[in-house]
Protein backbone atom coordinates (compact mmCIF):
# COMPACT_ATOMS: atom_id res chain seq x y z
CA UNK A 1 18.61 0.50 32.78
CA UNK A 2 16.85 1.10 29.26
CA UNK A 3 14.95 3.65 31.35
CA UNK A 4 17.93 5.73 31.35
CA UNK A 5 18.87 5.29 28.24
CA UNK A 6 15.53 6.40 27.26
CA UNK A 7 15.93 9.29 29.14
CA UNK A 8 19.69 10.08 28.00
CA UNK A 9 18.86 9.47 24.13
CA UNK A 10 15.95 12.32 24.66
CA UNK A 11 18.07 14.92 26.67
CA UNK A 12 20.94 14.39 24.31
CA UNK A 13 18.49 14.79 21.37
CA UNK A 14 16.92 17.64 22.45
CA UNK A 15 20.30 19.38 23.00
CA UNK A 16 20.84 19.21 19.27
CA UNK A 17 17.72 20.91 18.52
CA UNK A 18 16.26 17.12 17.47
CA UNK A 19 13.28 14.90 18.20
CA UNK A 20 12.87 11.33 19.53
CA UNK A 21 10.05 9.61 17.94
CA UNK A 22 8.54 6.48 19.84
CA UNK A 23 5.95 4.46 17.67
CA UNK A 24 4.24 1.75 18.35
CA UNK A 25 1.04 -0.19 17.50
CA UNK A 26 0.46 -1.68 20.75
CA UNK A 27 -0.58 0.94 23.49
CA UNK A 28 0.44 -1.50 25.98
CA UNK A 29 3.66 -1.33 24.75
CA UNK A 30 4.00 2.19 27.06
CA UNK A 31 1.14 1.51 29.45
CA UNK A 32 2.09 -1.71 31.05
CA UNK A 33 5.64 -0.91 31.92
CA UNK A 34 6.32 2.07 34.42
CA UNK A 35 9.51 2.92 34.12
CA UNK A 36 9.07 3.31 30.06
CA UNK A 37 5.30 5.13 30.36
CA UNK A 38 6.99 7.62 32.91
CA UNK A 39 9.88 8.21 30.46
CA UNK A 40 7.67 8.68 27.14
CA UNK A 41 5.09 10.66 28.36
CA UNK A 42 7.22 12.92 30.44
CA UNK A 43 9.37 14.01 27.89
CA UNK A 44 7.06 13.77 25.15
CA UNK A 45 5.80 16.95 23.61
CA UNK A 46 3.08 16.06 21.12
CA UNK A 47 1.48 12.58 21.43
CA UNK A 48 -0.62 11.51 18.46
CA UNK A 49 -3.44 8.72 19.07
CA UNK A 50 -5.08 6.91 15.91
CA UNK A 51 -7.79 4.69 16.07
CA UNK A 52 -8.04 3.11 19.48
CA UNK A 53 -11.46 1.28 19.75
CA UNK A 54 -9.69 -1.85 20.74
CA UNK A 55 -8.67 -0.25 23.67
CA UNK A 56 -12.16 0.96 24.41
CA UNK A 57 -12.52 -1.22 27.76
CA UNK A 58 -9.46 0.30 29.35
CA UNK A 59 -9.12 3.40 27.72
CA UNK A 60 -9.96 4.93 31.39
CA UNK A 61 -6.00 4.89 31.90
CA UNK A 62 -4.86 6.10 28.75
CA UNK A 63 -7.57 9.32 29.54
CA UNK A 64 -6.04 9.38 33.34
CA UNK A 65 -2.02 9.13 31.92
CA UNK A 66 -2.36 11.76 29.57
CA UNK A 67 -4.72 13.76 31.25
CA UNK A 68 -7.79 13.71 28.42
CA UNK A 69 -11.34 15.07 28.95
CA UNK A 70 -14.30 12.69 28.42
CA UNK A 71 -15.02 15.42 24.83
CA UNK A 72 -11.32 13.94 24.40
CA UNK A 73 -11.30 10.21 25.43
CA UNK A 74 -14.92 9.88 23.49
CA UNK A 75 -13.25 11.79 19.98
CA UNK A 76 -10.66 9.35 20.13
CA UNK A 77 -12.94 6.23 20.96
CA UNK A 78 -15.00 7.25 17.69
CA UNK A 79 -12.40 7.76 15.10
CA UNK A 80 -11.91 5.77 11.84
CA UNK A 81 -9.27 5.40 9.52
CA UNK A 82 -10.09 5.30 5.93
């Protein structure tokens, strides 16, 4: 159900020339549910990953998901705020 509303709310978005914006601090917010990690990153155009080093021991699906290099995955795995 909410993955269709997901999926609605971006189509009818889009149609207006608009954005959706999903935020969250918690990767696993997207990762461990399907339904919601197919939705997302399907119809997201520009994904934007901060500092991630607490997800350094299973980063290996984030990099498989949205299809990083290991120049990619390690760039991310090394950055600092501040």
């Amino acid at each position: 159900m909410i993955r269709r509303w997901v999926l609605s709310l971006h189509k009818t978005v889009r149609k207006y020339f608009g954005e959706a914006v999903v935020v969250t601090q918690e990767l696993d917010d997207i990762v461990s549910s399907p339904i919601i990690k197919d939705t997302i990153i399907n119809n997201a155009d520009c994904k934007i990953l901060l500092d991630q080093r607490k997800y350094i021991n299973k980063f290996d699906s984030v990099q498989s998901l949205l299809g990083l290099t290991d120049k990619e995955k390690g760039q991310i795995l090394v950055y600092q705020s501040g």
